[in-house]
Structures are given as structure tokens and as C-alpha cells.
PDB file of N, CA and C in Angstrom:
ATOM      1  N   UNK A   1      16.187 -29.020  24.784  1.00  0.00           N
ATOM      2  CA  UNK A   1      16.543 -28.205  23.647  1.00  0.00           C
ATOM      3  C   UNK A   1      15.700 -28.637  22.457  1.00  0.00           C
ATOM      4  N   UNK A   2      15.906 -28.244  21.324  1.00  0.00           N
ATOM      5  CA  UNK A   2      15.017 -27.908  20.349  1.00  0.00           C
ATOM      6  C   UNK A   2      15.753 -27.611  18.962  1.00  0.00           C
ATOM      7  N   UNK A   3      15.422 -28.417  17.887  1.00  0.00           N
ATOM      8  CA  UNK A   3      16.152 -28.298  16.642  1.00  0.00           C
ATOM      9  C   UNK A   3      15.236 -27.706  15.795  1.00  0.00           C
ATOM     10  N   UNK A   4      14.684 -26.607  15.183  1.00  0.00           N
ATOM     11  CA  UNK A   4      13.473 -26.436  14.378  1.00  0.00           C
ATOM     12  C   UNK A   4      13.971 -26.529  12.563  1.00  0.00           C
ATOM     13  N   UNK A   5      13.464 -26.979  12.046  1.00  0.00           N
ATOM     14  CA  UNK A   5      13.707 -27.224  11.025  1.00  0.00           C
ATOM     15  C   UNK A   5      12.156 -26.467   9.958  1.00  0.00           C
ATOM     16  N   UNK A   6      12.824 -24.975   9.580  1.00  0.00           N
ATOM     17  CA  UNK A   6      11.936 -23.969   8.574  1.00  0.00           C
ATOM     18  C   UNK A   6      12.171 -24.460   7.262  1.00  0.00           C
ATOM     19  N   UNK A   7      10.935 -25.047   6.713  1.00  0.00           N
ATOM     20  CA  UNK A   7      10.843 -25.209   5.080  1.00  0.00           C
ATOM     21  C   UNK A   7      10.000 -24.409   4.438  1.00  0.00           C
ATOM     22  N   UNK A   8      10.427 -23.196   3.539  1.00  0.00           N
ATOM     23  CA  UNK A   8       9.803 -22.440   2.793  1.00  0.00           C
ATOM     24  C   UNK A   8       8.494 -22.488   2.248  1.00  0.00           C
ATOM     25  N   UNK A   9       7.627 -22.473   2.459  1.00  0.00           N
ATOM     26  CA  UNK A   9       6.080 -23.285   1.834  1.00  0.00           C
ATOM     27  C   UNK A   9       5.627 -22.501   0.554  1.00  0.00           C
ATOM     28  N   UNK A  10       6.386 -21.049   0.023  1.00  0.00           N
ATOM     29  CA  UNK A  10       6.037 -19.825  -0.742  1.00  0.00           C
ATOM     30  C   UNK A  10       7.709 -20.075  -1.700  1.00  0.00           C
ATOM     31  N   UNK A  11       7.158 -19.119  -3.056  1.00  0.00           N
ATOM     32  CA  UNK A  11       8.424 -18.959  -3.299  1.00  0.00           C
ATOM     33  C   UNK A  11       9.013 -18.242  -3.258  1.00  0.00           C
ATOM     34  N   UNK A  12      10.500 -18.441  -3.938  1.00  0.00           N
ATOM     35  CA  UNK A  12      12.021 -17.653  -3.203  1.00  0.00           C
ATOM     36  C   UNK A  12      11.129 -16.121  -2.831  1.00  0.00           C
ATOM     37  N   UNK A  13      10.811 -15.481  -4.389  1.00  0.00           N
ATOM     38  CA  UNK A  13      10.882 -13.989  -4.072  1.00  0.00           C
ATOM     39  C   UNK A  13       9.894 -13.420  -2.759  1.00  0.00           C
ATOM     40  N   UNK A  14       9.265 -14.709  -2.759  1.00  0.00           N
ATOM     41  CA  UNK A  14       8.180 -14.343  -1.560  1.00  0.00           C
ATOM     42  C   UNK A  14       9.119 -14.413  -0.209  1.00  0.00           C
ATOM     43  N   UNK A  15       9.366 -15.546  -0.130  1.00  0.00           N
ATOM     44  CA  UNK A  15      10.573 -15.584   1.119  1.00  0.00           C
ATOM     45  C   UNK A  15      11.434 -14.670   1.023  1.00  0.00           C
ATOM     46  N   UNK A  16      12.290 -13.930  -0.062  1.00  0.00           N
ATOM     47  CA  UNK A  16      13.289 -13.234   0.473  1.00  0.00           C
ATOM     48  C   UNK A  16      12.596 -11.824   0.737  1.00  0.00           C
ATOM     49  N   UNK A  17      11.498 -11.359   0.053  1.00  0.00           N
ATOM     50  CA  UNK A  17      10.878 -10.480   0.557  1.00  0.00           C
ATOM     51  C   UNK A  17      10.584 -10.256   1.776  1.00  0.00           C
ATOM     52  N   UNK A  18      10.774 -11.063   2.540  1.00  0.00           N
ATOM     53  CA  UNK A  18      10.052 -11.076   4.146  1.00  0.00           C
ATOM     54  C   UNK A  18      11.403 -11.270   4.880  1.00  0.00           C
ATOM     55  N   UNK A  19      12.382 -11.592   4.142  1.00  0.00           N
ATOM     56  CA  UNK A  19      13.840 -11.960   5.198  1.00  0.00           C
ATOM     57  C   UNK A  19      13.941 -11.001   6.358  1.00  0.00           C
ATOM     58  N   UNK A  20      14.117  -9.680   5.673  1.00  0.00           N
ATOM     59  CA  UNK A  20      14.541  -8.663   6.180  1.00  0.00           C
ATOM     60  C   UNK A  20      13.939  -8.051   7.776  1.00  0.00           C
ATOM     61  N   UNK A  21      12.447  -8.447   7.881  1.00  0.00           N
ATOM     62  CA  UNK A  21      11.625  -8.841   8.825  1.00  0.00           C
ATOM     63  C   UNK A  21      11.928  -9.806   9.799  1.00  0.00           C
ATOM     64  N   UNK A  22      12.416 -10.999   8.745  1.00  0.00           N
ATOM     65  CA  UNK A  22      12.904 -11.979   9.615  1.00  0.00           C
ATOM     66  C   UNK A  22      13.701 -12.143  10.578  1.00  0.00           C
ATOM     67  N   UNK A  23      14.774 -11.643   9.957  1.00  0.00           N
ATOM     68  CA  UNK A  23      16.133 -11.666  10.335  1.00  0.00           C
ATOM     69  C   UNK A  23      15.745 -10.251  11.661  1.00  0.00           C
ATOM     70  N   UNK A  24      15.196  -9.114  11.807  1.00  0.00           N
ATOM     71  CA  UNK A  24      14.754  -8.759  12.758  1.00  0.00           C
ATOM     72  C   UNK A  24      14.319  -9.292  14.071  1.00  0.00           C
ATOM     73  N   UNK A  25      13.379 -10.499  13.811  1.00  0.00           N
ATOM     74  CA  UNK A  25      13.020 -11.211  14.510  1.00  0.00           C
ATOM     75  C   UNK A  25      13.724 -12.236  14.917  1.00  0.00           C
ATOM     76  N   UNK A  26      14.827 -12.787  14.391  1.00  0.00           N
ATOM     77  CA  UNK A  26      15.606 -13.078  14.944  1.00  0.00           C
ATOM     78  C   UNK A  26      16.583 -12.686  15.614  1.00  0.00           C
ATOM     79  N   UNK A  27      17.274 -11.429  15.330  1.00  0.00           N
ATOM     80  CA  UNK A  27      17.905 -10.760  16.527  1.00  0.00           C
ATOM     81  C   UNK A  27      17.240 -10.978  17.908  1.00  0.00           C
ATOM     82  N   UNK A  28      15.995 -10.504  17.779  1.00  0.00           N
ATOM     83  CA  UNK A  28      15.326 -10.130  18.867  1.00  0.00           C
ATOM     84  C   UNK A  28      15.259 -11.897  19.851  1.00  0.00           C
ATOM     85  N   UNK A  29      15.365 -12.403  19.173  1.00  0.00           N
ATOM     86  CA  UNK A  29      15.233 -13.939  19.906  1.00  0.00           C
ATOM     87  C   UNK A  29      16.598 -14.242  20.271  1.00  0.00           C
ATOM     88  N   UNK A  30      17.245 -13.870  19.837  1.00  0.00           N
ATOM     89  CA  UNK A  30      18.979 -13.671  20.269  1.00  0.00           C
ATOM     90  C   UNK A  30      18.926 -13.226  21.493  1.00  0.00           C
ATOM     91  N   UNK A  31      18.570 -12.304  21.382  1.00  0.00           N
ATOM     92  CA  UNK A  31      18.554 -11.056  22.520  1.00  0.00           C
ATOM     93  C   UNK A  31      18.120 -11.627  23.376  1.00  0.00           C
ATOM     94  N   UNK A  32      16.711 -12.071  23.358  1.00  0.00           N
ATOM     95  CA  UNK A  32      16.290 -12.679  24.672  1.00  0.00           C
ATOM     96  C   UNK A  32      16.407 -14.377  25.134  1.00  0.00           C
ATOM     97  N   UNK A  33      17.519 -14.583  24.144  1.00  0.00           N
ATOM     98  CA  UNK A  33      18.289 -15.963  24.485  1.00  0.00           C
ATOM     99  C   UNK A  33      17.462 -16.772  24.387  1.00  0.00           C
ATOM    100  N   UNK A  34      16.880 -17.171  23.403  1.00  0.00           N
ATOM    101  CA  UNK A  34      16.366 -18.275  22.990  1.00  0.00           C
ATOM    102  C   UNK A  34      16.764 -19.139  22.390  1.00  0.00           C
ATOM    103  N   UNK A  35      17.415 -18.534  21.324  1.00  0.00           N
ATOM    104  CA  UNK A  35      18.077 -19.186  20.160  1.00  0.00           C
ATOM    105  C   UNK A  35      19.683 -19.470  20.576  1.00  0.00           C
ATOM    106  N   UNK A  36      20.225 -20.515  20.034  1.00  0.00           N
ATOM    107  CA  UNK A  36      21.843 -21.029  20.459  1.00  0.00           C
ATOM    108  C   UNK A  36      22.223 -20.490  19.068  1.00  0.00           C
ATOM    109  N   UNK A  37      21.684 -21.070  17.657  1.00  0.00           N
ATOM    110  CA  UNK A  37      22.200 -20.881  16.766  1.00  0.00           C
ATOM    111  C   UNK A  37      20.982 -21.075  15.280  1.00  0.00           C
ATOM    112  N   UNK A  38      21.401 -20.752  14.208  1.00  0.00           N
ATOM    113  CA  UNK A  38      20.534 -20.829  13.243  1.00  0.00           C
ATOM    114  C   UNK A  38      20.816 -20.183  11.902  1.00  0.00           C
ATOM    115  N   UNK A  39      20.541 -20.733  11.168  1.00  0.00           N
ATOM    116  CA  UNK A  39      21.093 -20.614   9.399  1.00  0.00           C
ATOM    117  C   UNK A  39      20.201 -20.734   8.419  1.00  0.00           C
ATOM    118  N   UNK A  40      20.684 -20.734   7.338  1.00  0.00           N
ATOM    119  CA  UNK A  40      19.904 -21.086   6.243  1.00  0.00           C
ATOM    120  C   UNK A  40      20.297 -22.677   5.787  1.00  0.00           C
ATOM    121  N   UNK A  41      19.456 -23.557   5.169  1.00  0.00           N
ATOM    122  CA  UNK A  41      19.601 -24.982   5.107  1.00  0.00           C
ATOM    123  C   UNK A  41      19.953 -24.447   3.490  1.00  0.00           C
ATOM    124  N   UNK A  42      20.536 -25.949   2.979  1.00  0.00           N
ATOM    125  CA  UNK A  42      20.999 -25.834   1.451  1.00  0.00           C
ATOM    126  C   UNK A  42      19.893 -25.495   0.362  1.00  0.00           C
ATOM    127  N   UNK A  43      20.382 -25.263  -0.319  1.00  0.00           N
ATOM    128  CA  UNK A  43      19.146 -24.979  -1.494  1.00  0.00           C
ATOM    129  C   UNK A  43      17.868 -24.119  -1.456  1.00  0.00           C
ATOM    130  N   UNK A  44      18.455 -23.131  -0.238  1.00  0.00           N
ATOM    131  CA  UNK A  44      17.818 -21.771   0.027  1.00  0.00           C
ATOM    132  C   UNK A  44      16.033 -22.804   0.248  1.00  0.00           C
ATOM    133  N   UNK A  45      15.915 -23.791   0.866  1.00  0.00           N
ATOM    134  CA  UNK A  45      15.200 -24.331   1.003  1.00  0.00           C
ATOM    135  C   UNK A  45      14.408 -23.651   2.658  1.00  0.00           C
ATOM    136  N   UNK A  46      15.075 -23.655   2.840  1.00  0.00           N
ATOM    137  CA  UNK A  46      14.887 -22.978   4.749  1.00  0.00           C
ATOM    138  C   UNK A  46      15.545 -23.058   5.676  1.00  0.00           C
ATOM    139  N   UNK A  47      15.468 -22.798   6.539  1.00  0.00           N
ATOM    140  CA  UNK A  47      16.557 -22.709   7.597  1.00  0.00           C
ATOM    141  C   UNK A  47      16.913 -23.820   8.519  1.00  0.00           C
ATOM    142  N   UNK A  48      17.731 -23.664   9.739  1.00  0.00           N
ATOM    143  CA  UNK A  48      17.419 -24.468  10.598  1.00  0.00           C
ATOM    144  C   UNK A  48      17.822 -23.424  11.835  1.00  0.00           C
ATOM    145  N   UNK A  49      16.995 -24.050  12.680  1.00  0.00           N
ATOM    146  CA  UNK A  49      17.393 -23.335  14.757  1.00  0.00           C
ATOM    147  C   UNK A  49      17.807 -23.770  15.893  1.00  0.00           C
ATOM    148  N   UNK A  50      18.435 -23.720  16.473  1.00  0.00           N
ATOM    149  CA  UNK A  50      18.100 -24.288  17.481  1.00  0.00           C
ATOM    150  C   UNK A  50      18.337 -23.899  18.391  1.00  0.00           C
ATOM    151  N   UNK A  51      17.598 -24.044  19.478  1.00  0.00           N
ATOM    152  CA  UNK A  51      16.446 -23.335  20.407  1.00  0.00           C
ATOM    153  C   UNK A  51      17.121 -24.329  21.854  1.00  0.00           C
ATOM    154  N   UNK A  52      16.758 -22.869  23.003  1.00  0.00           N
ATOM    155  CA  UNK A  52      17.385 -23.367  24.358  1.00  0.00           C
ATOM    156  C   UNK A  52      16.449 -24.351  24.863  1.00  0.00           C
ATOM    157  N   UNK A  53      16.476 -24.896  26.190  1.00  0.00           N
ATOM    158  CA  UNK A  53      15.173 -25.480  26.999  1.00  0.00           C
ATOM    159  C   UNK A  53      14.631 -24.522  26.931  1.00  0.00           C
ATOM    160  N   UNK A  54      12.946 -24.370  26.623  1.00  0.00           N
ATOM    161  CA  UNK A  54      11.905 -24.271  26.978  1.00  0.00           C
ATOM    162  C   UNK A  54      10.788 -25.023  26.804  1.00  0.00           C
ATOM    163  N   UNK A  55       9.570 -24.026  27.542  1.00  0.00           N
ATOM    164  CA  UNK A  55       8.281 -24.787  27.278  1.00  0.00           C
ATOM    165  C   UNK A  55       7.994 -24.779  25.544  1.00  0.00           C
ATOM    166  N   UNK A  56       7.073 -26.371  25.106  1.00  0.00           N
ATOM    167  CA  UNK A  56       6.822 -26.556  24.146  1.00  0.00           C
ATOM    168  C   UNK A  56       5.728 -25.309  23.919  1.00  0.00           C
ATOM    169  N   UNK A  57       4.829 -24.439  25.003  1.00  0.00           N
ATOM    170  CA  UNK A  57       4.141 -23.441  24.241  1.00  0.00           C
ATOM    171  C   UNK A  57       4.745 -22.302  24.147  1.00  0.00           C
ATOM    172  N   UNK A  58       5.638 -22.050  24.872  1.00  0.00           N
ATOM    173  CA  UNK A  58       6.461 -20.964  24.757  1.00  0.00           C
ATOM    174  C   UNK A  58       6.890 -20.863  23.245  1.00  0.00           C
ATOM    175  N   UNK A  59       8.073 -22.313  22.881  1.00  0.00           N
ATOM    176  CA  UNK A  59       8.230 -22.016  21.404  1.00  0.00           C
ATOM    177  C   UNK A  59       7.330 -22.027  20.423  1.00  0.00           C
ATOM    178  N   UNK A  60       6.511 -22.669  20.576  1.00  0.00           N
ATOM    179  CA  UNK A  60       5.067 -22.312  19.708  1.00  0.00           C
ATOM    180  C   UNK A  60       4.518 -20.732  19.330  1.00  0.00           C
ATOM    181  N   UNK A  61       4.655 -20.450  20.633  1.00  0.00           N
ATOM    182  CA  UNK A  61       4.126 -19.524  20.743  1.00  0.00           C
ATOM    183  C   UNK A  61       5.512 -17.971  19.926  1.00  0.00           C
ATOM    184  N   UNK A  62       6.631 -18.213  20.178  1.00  0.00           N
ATOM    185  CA  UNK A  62       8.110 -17.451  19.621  1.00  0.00           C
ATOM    186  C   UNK A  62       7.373 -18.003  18.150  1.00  0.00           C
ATOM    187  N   UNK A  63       7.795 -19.446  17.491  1.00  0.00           N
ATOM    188  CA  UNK A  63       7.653 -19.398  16.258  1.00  0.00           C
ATOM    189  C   UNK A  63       6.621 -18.343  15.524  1.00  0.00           C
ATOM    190  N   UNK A  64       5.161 -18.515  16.343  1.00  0.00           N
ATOM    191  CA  UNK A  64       4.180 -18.281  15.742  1.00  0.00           C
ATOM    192  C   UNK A  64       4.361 -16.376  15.632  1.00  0.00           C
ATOM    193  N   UNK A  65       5.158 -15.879  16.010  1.00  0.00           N
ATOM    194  CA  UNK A  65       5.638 -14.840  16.262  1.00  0.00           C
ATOM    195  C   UNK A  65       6.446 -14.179  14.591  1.00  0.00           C
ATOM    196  N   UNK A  66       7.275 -15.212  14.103  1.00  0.00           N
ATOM    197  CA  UNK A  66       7.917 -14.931  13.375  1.00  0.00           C
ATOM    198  C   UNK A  66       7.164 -14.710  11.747  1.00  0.00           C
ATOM    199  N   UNK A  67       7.934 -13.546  11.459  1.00  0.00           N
ATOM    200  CA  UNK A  67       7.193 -13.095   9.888  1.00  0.00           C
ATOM    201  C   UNK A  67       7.049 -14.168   8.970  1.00  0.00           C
ATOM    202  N   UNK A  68       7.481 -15.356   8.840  1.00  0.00           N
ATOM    203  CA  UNK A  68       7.538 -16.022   8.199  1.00  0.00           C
ATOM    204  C   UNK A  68       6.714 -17.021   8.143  1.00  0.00           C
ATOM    205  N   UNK A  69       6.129 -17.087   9.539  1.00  0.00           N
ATOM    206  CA  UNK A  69       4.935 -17.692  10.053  1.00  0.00           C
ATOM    207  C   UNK A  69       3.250 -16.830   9.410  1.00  0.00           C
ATOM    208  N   UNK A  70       3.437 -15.538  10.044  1.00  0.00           N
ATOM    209  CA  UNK A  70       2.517 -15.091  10.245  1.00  0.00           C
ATOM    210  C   UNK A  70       1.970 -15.215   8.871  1.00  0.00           C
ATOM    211  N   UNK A  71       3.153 -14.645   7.773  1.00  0.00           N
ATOM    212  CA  UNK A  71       2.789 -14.358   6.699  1.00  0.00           C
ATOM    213  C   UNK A  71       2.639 -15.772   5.438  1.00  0.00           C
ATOM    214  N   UNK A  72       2.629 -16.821   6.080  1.00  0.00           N
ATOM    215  CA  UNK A  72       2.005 -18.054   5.743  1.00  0.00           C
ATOM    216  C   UNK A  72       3.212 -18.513   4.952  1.00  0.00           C
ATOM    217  N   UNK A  73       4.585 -18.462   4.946  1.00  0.00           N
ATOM    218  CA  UNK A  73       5.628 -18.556   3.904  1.00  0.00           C
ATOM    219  C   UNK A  73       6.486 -19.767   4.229  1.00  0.00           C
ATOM    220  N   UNK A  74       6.523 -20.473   5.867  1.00  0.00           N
ATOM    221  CA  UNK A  74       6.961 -21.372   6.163  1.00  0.00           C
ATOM    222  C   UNK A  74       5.962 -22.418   6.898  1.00  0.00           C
ATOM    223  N   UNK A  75       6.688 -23.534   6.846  1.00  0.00           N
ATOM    224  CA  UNK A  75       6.227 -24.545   8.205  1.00  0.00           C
ATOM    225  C   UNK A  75       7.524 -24.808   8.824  1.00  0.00           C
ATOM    226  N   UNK A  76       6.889 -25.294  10.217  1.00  0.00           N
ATOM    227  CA  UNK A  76       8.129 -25.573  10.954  1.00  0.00           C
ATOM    228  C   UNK A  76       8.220 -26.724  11.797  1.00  0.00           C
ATOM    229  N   UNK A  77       9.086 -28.250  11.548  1.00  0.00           N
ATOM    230  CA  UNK A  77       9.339 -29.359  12.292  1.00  0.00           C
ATOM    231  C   UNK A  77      10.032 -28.857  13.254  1.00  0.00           C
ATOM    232  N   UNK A  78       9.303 -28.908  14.664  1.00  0.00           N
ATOM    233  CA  UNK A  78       9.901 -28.349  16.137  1.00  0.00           C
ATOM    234  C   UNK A  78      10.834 -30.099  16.180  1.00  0.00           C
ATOM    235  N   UNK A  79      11.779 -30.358  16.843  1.00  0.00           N
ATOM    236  CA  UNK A  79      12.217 -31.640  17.393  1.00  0.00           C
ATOM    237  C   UNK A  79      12.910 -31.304  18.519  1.00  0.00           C
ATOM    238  N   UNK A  80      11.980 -31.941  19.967  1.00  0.00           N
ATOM    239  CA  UNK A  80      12.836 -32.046  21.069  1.00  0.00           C
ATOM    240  C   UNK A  80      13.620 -33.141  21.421  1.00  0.00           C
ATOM    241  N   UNK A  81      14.870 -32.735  21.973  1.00  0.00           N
ATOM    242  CA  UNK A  81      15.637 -33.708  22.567  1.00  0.00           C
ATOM    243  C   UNK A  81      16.455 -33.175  23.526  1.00  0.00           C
ATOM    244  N   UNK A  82      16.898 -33.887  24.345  1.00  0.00           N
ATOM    245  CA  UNK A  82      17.504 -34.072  25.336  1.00  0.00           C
ATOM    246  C   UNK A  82      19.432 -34.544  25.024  1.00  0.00           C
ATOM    247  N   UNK A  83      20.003 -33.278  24.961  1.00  0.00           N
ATOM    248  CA  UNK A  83      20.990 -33.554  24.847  1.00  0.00           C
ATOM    249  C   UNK A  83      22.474 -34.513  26.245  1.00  0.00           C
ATOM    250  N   UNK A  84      22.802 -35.570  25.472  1.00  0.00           N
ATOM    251  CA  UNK A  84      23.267 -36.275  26.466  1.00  0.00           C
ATOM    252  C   UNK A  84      24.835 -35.860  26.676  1.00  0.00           C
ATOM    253  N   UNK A  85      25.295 -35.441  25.871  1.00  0.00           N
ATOM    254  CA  UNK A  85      26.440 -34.482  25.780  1.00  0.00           C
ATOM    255  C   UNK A  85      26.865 -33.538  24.973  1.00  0.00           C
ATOM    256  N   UNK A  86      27.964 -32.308  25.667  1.00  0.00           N
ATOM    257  CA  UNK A  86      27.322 -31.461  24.681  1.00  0.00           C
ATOM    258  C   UNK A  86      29.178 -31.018  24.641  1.00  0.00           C
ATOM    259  N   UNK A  87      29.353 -30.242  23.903  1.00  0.00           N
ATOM    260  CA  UNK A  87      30.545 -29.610  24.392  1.00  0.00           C
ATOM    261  C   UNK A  87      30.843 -28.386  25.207  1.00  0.00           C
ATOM    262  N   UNK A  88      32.193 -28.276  25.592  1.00  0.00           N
ATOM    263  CA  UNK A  88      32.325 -27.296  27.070  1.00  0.00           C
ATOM    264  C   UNK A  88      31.426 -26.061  26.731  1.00  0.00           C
ATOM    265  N   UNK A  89      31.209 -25.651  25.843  1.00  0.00           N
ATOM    266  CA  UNK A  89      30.622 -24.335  25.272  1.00  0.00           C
ATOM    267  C   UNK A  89      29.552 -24.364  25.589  1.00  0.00           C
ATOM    268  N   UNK A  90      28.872 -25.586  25.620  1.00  0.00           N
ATOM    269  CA  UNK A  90      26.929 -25.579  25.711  1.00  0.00           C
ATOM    270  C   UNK A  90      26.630 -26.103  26.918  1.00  0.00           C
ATOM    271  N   UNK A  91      27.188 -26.632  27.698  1.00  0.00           N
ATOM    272  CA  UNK A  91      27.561 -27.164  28.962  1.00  0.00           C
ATOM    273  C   UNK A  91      26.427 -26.422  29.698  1.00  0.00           C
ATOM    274  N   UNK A  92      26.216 -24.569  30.086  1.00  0.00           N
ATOM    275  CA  UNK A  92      26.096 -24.070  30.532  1.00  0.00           C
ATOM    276  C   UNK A  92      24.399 -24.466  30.385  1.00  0.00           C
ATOM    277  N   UNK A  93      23.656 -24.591  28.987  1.00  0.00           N
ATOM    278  CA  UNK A  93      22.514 -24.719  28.657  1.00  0.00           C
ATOM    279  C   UNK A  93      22.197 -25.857  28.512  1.00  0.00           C
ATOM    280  N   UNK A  94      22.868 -26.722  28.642  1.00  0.00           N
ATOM    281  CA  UNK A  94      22.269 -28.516  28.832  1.00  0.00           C
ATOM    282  C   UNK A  94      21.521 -28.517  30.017  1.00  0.00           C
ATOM    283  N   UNK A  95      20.595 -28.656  29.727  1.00  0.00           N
ATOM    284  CA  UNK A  95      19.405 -29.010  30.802  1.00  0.00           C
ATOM    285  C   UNK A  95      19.695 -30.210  31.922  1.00  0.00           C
ATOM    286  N   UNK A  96      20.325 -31.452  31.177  1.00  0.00           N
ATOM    287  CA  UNK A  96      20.686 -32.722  31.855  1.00  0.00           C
ATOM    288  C   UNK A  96      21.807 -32.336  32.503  1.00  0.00           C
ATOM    289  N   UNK A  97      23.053 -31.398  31.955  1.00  0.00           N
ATOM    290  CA  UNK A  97      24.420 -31.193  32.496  1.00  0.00           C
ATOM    291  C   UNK A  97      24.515 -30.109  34.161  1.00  0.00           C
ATOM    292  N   UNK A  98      23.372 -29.057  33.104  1.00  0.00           N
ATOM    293  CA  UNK A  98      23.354 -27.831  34.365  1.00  0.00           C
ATOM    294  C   UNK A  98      23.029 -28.117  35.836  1.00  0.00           C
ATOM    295  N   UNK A  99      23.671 -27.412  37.068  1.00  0.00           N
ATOM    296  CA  UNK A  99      22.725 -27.361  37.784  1.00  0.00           C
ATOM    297  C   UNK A  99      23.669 -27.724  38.959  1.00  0.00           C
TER     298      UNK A  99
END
């Protein structure tokens, strides 16, 4: 799994200008189950994600996807880890648990 941590690199009006895009693009990563969960971090600073098992180019490749990317407005700290327990809910997507 995968914690991504989005810090705004542009300002607000630039970022919220592009939300709307965003937030598109995030459905769509919903949809195709990538994403577990994801928000906005405090101080409208940026967000955070986090992301099922996959390949490290795969998410590279999803991030680099997102409007927020393209349009030069964020960076993004990917962090993998290996969850060692999870609760009954995530059970299903623990990589170490499943199977």
C-alpha cells in the first residue's frame, strides 16, 4: 500500500481552480479501485491518499495523470509500506493478510 502525501507547489486560487478537474480524477481512481481513501490535509496545504497494492510505475504513472500534476500545481511524497495489521475492513486489501 501507499500513503501519498500532495503539497500544493502554486497558490490557493491556482489550486482551487483546478479542484474541480481534480476531484474528477479522483472519482475515476475510485472507480477503478485504486484509491482506499483521501482528503484534504490542514491548512488547505494538500491532500493526502492512500493507495491499494500496486506497481510503483503504475502509481507514478495514475499520479502523473492527475490535473494537479500535469498542470505543475503539486508535488507528491509516494510512501510505501507494508501494512502489518489492518482492521477487519481492510483485511480484504492487505497484501500481507490476503490470500
Amino acid at each position: 500500500m501507499y500513503v501519498v502525501l500532495v503539497t500544493y507547489t502554486a497558490p490557493v486560487t491556482d489550486v482551487d481552480y483546478a479542484l474541480p478537474d481534480h476531484a474528477e480524477w479522483l472519482t475515476k481512481q475510485y472507480e477503478q479501485e485504486h484509491l482506499i481513501a483521501s482528503g484534504r490535509r490542514d491548512l488547505h496545504r494538500g491532500e493526502v491518499m492512500i493507495v491499494r497494492p500496486m506497481s510503483r510505475l503504475k502509481i507514478d504513472a495514475m499520479l502523473a495523470s492527475d490535473p494537479l500534476s500535469i498542470r505543475h500545481l503539486a508535488s507528491y511524497e509516494v510512501i510505501e509500506f507494508a501494512a502489518t495489521r489492518t482492521c477487519h475492513e481492510l483485511n480484504d486489501i492487505n497484501e500481507l493478510l490476503a490470500g
